[in-house]
C-alpha atoms as a PDB file:
ATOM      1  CA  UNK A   1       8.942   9.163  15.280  1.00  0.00           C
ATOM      2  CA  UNK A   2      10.167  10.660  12.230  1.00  0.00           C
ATOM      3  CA  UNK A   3      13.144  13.677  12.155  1.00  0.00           C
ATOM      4  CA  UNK A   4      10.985  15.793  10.297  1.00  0.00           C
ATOM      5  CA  UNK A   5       8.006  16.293   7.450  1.00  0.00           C
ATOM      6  CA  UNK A   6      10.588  15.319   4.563  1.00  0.00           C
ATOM      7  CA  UNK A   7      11.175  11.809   6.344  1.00  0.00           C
ATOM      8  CA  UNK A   8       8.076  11.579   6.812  1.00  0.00           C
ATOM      9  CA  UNK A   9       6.995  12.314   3.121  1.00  0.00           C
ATOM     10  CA  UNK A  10       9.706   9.689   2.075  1.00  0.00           C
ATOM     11  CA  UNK A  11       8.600   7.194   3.872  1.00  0.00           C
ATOM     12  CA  UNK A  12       4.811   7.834   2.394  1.00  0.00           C
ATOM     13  CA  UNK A  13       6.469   7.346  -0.874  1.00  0.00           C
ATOM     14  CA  UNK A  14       7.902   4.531  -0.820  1.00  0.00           C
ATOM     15  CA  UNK A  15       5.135   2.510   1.282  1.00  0.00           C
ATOM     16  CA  UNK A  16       2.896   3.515  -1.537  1.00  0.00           C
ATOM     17  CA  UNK A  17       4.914   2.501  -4.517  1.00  0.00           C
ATOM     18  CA  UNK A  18       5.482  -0.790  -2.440  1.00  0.00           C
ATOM     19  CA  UNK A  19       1.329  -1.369  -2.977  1.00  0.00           C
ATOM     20  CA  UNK A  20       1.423   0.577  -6.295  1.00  0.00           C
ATOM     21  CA  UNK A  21       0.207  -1.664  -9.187  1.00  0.00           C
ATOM     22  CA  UNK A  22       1.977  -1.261 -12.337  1.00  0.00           C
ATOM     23  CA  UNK A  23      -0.237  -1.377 -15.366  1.00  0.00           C
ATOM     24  CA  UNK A  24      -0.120  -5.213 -17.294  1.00  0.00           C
ATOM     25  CA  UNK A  25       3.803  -4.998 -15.503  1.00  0.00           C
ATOM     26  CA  UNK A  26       3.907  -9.209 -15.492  1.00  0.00           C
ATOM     27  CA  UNK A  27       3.495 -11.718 -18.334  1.00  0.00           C
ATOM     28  CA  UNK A  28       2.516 -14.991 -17.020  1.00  0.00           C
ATOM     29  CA  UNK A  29       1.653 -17.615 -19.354  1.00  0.00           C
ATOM     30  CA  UNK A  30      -0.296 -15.578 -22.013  1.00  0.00           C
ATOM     31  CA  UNK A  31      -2.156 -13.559 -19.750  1.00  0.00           C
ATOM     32  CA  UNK A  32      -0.495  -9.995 -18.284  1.00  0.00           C
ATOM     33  CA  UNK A  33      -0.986  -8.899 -14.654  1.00  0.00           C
ATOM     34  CA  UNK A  34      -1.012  -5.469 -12.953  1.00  0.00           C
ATOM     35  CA  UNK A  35       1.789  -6.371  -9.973  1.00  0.00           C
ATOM     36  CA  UNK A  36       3.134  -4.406  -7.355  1.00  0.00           C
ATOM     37  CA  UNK A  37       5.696  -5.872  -4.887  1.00  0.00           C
ATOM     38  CA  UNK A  38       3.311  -6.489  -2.878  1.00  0.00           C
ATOM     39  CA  UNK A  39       0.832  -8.788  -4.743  1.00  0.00           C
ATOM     40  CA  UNK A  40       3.717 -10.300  -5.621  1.00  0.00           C
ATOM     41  CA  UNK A  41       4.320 -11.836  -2.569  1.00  0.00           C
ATOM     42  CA  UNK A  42       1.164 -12.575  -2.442  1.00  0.00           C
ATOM     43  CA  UNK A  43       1.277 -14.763  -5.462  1.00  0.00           C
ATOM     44  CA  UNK A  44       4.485 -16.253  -4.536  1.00  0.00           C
ATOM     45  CA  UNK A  45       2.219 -17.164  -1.359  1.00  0.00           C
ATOM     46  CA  UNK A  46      -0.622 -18.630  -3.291  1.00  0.00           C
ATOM     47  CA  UNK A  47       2.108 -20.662  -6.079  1.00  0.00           C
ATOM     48  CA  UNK A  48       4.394 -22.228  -3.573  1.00  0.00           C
ATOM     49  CA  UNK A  49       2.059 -22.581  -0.692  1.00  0.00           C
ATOM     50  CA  UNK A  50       3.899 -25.003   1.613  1.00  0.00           C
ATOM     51  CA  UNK A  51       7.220 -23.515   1.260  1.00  0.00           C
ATOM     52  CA  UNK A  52       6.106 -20.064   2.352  1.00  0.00           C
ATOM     53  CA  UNK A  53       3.915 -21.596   5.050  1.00  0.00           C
ATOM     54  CA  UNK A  54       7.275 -23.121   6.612  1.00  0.00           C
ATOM     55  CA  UNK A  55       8.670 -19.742   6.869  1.00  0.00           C
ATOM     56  CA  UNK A  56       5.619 -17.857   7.828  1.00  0.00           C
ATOM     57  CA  UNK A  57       5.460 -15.495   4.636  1.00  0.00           C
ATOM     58  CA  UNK A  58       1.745 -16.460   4.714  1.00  0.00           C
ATOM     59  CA  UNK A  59       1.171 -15.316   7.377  1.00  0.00           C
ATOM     60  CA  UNK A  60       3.039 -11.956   7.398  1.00  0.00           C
ATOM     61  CA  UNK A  61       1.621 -11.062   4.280  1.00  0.00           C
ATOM     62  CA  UNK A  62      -2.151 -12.087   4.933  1.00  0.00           C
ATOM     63  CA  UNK A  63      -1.900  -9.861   8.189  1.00  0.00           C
ATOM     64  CA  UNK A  64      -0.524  -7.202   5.705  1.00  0.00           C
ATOM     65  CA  UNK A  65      -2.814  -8.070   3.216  1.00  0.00           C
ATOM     66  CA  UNK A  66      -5.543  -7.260   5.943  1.00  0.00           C
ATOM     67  CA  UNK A  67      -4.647  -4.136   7.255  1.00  0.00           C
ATOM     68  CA  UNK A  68      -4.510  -2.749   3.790  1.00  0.00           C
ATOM     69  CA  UNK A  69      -8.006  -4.209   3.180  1.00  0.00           C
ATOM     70  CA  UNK A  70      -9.496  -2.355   6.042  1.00  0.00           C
ATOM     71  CA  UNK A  71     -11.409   0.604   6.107  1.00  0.00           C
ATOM     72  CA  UNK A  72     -10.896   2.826   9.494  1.00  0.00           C
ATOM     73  CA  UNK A  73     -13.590   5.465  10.619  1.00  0.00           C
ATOM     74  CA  UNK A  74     -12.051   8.580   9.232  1.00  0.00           C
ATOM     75  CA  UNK A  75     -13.800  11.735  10.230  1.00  0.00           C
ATOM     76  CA  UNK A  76     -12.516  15.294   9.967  1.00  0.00           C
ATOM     77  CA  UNK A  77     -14.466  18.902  10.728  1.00  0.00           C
ATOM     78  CA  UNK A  78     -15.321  21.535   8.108  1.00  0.00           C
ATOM     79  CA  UNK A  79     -15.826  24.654  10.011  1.00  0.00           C
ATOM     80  CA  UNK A  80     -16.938  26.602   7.143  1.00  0.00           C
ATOM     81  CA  UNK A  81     -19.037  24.341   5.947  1.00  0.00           C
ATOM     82  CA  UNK A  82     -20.753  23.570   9.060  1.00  0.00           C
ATOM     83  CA  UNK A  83     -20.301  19.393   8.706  1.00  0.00           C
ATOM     84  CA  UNK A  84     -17.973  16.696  10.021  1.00  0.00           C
ATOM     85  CA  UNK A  85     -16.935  14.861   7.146  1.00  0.00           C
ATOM     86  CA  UNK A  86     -17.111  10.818   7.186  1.00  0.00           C
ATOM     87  CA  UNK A  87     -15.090   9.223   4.487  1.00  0.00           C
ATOM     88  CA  UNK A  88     -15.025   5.556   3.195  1.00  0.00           C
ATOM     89  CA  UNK A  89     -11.178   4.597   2.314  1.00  0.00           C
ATOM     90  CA  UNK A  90      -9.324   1.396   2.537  1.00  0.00           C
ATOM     91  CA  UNK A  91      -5.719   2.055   4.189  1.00  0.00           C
ATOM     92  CA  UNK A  92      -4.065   1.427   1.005  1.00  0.00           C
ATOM     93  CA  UNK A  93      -6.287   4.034  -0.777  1.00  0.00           C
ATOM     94  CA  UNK A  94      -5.094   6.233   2.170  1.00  0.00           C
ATOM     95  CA  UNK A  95      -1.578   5.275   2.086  1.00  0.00           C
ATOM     96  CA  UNK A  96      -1.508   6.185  -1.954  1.00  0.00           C
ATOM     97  CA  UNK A  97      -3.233   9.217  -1.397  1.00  0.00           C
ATOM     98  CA  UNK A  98      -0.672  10.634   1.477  1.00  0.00           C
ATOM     99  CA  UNK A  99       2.468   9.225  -1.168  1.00  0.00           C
ATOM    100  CA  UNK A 100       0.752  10.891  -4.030  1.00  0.00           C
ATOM    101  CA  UNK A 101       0.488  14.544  -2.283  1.00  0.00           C
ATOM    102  CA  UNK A 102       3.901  13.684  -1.108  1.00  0.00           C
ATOM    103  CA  UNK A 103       5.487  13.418  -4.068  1.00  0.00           C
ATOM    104  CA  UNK A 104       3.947  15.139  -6.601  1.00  0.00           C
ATOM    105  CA  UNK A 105       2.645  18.355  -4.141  1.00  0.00           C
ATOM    106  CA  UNK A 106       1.543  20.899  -6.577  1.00  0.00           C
ATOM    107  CA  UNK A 107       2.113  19.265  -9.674  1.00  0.00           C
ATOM    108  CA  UNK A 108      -1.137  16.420  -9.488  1.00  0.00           C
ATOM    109  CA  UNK A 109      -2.945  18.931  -7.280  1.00  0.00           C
ATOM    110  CA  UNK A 110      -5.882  19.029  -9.933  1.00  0.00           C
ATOM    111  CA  UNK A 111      -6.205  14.745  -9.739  1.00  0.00           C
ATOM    112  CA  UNK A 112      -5.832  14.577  -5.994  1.00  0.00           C
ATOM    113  CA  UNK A 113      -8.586  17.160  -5.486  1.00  0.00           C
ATOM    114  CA  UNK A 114     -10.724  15.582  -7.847  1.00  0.00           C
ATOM    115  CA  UNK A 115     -10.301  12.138  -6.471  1.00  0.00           C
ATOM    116  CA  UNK A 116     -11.228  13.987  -2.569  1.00  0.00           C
ATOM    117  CA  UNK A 117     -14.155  14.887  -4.621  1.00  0.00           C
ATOM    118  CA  UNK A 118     -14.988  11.529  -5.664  1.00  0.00           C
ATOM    119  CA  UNK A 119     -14.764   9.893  -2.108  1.00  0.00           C
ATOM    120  CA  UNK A 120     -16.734  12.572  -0.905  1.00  0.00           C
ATOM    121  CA  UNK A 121     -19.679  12.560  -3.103  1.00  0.00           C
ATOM    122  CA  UNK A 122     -19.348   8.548  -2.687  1.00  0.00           C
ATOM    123  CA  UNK A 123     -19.803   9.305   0.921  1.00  0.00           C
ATOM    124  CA  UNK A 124     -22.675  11.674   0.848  1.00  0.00           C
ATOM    125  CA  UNK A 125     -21.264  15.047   0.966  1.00  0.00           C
ATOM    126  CA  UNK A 126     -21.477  17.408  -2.325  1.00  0.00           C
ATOM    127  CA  UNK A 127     -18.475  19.098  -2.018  1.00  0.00           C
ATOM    128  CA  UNK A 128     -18.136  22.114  -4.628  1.00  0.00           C
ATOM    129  CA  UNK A 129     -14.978  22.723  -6.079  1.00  0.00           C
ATOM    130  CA  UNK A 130     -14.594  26.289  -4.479  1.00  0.00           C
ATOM    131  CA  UNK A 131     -14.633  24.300  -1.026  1.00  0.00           C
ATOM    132  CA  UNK A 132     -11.921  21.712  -1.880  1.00  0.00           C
ATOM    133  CA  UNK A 133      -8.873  23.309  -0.849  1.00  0.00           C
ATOM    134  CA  UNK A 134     -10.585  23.732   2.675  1.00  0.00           C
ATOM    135  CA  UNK A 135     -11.805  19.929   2.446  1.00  0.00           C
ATOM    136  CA  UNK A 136      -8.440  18.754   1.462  1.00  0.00           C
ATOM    137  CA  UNK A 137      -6.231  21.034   4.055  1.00  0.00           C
ATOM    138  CA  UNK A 138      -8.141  19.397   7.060  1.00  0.00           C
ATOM    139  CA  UNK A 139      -8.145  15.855   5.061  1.00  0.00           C
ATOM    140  CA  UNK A 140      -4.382  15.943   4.823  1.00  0.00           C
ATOM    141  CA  UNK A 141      -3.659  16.865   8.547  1.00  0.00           C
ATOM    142  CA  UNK A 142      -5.688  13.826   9.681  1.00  0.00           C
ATOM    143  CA  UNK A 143      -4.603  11.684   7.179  1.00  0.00           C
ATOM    144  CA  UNK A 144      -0.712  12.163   7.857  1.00  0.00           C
ATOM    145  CA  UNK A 145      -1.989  12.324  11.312  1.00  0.00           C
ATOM    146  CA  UNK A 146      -3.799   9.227  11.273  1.00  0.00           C
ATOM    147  CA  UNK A 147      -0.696   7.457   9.000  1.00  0.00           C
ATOM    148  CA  UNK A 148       2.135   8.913  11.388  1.00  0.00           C
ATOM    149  CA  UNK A 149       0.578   6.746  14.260  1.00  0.00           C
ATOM    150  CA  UNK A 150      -0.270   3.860  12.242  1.00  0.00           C
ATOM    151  CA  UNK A 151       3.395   3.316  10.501  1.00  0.00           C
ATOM    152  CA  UNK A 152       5.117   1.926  13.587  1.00  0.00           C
ATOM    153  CA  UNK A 153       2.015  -0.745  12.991  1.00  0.00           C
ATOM    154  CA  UNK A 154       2.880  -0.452   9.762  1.00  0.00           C
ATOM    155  CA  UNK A 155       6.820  -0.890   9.582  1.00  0.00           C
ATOM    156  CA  UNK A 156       6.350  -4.129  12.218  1.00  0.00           C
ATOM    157  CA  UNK A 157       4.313  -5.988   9.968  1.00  0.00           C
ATOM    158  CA  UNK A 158       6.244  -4.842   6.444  1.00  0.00           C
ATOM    159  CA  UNK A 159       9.560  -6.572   8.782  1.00  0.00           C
ATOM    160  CA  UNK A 160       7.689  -9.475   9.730  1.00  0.00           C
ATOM    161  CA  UNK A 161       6.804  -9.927   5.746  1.00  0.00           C
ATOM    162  CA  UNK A 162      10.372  -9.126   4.033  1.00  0.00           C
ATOM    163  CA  UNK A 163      12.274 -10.760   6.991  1.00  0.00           C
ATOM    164  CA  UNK A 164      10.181 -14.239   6.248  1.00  0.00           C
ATOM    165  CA  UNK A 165      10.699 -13.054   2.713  1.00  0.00           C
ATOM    166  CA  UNK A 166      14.671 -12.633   3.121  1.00  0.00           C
ATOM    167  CA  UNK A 167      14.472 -16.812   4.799  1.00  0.00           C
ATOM    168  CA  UNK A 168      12.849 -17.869   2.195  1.00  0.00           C
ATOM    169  CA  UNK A 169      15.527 -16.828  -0.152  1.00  0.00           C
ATOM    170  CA  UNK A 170      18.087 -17.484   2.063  1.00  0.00           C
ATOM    171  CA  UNK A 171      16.559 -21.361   1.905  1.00  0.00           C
ATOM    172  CA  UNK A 172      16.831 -21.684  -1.572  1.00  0.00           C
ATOM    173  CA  UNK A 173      20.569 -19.811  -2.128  1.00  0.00           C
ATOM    174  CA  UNK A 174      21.522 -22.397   0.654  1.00  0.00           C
ATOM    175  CA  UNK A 175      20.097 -25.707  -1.753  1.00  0.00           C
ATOM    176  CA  UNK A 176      21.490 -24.297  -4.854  1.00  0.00           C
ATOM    177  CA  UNK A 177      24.217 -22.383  -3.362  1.00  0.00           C
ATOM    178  CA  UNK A 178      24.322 -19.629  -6.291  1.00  0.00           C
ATOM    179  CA  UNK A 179      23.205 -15.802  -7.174  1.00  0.00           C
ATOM    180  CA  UNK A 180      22.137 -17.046 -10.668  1.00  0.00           C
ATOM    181  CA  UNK A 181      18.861 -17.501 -10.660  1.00  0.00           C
ATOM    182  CA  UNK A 182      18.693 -19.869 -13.657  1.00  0.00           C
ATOM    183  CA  UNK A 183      20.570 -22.272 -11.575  1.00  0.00           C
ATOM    184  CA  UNK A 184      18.631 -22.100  -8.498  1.00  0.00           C
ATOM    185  CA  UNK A 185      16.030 -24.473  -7.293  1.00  0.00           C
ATOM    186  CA  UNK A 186      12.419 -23.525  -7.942  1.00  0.00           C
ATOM    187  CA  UNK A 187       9.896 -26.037  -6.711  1.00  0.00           C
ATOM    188  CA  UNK A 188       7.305 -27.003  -8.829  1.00  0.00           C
ATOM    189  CA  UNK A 189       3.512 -26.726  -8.195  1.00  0.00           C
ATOM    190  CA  UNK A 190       0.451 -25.022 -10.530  1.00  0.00           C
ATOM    191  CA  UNK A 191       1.163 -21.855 -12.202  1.00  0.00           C
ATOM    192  CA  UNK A 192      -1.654 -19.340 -12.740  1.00  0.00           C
ATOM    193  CA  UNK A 193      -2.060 -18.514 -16.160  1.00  0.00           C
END
């Protein structure tokens, strides 16, 4: 589906900064909130509930929302260590993992390994750091494996959400009929502090 492995590293990168969570990135009242696009939405969604019910943003981000959640059987082989390898990851763990290698490569080797470490040893398997590379060289195959045939999944549902996302926007430029968002229409309702 994808021209090559640098298309398909750039599309890893940006899915995963889409779910990234910036660190305290919104102030809402007086409390601050680690955001990503994403949750965003997903506010917006829980703030202004009957508006994005009537153009089906709830929808197409709680079917988002639920993929992410979900953990897939992901198995790989270890020849030289003798084991098949069962790991416990949520697809959005896996789809920051396969934008982190992609973008950073060599230079957050050290964190990535130690993180495969982590998931392993949370999983059962005492993986010893002279092993690792091995571990994570079949890891990565399946993963961008497993995320190459899941993004066509992927890219239908992240259309579905920013295409109900673009009407929504589209129906409030059309009541206030401006690009200035001090001037545009924002329906009231509870905010979360």
């Amino acid at each position: 589906m994808f021209h090559n492995e640098v298309c398909f590293d750039i599309f890893l990168i940006r899915v995963a900064e889409l779910f990234a969570e910036g660190s305290n990135n919104v102030r809402i009242g007086e409390s601050n909130f680690n955001f990503s696009l994403f949750s965003t939405v997903r506010w917006l969604c829980q703030e202004h509930v009957v508006e994005c019910q009537s153009v089906g943003l709830d929808a197409a981000s709680q079917s988002l929302y639920d993929w992410l959640d979900h953990a897939p059987p992901f198995k790989f082989w270890r020849p030289h260590l003798n084991v098949q390898i069962k790991l416990e990851i949520l697809h959005k763990e896996l789809l920051a993992y396969g934008g982190n290698f992609s973008k950073h490569k060599l230079l957050r080797l050290y964190g990535l390994l130690n993180k495969l470490q982590r998931l392993c040893q949370k999983s059962g398997y005492a993986v010893q750091e002279e092993d690792l590379l091995g571990v994570l060289d079949s890891f990565l195959q399946l993963l961008r494996d497993y995320l190459n045939g899941q993004s066509i999944y992927l890219v239908a549902m992240l259309i579905r959400a920013f295409s109900t996302l673009n009407f929504l926007v589209i129906r409030r430029f059309q009541e206030g009929n401006t690009y200035d968002v001090r001037k545009m229409h924002h329906p009231g309702g509870p905010r979360t502090p």
